[in-house]
N, C-alpha and C. Protein backbone atom coordinates (compact mmCIF):
# COMPACT_ATOMS: atom_id res chain seq x y z
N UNK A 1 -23.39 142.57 162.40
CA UNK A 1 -22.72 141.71 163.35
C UNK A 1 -21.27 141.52 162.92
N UNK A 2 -20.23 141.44 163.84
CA UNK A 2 -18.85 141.70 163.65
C UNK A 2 -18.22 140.50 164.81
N UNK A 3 -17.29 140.69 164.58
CA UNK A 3 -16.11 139.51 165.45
C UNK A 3 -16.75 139.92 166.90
N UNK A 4 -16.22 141.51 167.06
CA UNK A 4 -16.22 141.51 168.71
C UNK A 4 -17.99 141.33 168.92
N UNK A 5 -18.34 141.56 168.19
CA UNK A 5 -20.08 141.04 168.71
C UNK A 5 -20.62 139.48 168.92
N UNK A 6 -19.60 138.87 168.35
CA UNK A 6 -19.43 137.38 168.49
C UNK A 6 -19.18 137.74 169.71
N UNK A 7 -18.03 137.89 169.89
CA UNK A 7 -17.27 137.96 171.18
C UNK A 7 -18.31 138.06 172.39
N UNK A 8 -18.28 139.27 172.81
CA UNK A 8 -19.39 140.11 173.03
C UNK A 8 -20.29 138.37 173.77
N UNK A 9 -21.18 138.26 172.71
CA UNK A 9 -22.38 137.50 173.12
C UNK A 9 -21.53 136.05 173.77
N UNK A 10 -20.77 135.34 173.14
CA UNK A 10 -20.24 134.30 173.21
C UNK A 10 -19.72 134.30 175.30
N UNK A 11 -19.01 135.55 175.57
CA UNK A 11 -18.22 135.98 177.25
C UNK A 11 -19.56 135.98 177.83
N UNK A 12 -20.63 136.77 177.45
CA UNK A 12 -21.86 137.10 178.55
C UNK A 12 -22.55 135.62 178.56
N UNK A 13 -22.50 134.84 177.78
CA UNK A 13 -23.05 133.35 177.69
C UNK A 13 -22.32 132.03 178.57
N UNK A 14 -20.99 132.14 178.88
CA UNK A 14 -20.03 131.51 179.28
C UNK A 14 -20.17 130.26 178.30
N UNK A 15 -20.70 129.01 178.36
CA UNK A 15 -21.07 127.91 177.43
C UNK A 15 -21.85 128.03 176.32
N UNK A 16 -22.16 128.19 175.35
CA UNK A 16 -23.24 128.21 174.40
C UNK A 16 -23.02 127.53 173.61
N UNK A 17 -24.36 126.91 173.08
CA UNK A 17 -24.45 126.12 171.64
C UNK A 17 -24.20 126.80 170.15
N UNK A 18 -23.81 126.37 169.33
CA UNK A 18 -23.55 126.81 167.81
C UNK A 18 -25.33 127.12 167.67
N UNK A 19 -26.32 126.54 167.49
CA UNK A 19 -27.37 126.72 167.09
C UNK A 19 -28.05 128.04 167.96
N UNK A 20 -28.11 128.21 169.12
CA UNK A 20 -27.90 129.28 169.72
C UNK A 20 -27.37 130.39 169.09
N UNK A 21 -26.11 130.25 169.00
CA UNK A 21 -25.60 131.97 168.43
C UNK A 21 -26.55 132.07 167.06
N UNK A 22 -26.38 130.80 166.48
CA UNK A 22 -27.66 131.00 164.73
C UNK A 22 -28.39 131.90 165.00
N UNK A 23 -28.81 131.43 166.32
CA UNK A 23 -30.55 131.78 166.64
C UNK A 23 -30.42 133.21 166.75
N UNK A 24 -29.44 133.69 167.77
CA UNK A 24 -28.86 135.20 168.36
C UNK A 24 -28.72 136.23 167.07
N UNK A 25 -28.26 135.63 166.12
CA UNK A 25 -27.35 136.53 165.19
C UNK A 25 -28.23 136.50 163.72
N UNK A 26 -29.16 135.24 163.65
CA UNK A 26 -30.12 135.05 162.82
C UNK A 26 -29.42 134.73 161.57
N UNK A 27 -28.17 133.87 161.77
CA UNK A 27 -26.87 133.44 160.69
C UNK A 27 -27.28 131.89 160.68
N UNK A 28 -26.48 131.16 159.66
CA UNK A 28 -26.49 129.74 159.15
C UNK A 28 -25.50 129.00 159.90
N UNK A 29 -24.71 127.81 160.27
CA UNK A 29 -23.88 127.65 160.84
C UNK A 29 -22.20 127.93 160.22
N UNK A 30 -22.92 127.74 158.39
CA UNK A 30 -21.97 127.86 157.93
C UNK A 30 -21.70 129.39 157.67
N UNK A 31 -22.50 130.12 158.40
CA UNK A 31 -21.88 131.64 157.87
C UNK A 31 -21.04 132.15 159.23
N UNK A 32 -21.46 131.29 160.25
CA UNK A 32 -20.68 131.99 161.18
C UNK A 32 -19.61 131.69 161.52
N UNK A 33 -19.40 129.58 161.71
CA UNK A 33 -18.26 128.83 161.19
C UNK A 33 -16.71 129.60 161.01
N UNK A 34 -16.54 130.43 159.84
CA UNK A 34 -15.50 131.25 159.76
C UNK A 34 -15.03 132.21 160.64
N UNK A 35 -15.89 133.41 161.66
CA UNK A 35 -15.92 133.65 162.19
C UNK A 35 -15.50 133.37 163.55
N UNK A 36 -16.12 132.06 163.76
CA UNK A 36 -15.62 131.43 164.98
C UNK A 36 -14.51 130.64 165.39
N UNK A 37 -13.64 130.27 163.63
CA UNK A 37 -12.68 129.93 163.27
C UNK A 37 -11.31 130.98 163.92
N UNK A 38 -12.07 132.37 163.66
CA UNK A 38 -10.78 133.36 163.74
C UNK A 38 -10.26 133.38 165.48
N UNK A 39 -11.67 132.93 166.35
CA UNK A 39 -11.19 133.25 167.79
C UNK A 39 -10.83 131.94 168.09
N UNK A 40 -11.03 130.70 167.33
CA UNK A 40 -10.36 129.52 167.78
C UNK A 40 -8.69 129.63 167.48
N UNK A 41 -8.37 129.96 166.26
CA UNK A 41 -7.36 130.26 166.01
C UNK A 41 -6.44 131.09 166.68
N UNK A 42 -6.71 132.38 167.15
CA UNK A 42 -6.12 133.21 168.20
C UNK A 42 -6.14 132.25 169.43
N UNK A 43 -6.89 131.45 170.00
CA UNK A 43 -6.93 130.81 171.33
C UNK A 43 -7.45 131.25 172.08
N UNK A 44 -8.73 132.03 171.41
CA UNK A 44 -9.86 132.81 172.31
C UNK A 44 -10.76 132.14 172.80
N UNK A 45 -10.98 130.99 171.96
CA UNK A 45 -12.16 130.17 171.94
C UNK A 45 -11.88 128.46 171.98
N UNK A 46 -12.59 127.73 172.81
CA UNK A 46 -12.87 126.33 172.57
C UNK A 46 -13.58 126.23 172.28
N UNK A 47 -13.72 124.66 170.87
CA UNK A 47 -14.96 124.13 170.64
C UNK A 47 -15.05 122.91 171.23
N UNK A 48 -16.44 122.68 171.13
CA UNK A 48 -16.76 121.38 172.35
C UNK A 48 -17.75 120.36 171.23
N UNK A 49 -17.99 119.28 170.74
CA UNK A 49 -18.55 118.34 169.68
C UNK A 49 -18.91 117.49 170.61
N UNK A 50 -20.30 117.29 171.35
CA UNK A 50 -20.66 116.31 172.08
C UNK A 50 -21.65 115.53 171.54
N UNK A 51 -21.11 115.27 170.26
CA UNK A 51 -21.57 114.26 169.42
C UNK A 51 -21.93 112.82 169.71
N UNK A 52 -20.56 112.51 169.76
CA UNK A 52 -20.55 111.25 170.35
C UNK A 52 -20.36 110.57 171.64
N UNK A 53 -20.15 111.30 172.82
CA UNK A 53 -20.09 111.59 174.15
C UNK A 53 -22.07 111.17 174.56
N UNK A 54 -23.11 112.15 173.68
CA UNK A 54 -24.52 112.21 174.33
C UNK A 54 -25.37 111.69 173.50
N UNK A 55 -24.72 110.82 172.73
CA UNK A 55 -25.89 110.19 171.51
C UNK A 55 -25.22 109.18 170.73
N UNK A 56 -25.90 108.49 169.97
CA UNK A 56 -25.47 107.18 169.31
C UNK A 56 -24.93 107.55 167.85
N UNK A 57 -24.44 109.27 167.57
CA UNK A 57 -24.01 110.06 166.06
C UNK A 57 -24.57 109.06 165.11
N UNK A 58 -25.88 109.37 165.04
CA UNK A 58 -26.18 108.89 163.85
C UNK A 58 -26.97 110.19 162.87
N UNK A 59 -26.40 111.22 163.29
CA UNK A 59 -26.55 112.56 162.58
C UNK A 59 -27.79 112.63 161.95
N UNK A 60 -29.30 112.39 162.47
CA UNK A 60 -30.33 112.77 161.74
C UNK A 60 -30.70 113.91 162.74
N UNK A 61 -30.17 114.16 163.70
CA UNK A 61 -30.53 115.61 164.23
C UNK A 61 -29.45 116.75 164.27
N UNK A 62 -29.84 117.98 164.33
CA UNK A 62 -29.86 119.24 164.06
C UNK A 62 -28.19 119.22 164.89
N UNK A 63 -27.26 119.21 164.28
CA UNK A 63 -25.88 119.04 164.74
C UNK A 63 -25.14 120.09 165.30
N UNK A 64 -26.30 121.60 164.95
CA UNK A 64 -25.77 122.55 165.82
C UNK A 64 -26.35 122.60 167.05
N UNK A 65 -26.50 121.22 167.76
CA UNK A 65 -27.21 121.64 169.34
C UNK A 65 -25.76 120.68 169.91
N UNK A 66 -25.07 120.03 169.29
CA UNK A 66 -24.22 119.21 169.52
C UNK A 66 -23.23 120.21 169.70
N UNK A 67 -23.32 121.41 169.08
CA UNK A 67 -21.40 122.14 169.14
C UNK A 67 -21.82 123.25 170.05
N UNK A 68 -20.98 123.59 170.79
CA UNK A 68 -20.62 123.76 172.25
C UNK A 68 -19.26 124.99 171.96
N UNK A 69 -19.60 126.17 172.14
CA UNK A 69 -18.36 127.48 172.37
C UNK A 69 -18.41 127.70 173.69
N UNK A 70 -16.84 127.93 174.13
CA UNK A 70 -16.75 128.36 175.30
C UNK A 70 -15.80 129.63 175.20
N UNK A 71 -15.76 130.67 175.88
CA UNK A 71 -14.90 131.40 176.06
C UNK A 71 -13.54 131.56 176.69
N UNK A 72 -11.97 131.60 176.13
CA UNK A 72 -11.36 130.65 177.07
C UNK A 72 -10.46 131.87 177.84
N UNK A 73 -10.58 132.06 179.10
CA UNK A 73 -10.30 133.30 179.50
C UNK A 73 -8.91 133.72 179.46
N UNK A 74 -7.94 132.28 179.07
CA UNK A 74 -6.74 132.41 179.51
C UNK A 74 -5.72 132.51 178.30
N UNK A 75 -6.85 132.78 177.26
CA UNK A 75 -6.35 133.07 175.86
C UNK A 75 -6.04 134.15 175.48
């Protein structure tokens, strides 16, 4: 698995969860994290933390259903 295969899955998904791609790629959050760093950085990518927006963040659940990639087309 490589950047553009991020890529790749992330465009055919339009919205997806961080725990999701885990699931896709069979990675940790923290292994992919960097990765997803590089297309935020270019301005390929938004992240979305609906942490505290859909719950009372009291972080005893699984925090990659909370993070949210979008593909940003205009990047």
């Amino acid at each position: 698995m490589g950047l553009l295969d991020l890529r790749k899955y992330i465009q055919e998904n339009g919205k997806i969860s961080l725990r999701d791609i885990c699931l896709h790629f069979q990675k940790t959050p923290p292994e992919l994290e960097p990765m997803l760093q590089i297309w935020m950085n270019k301005g390929h990518l938004i992240k979305e933390d609906i942490t505290l927006t859909n719950c009372g963040g009291c972080t005893s659940c699984d925090q990659s259903l909370n993070i949210f990639y979008t593909w940003n087309l205009l990047g």
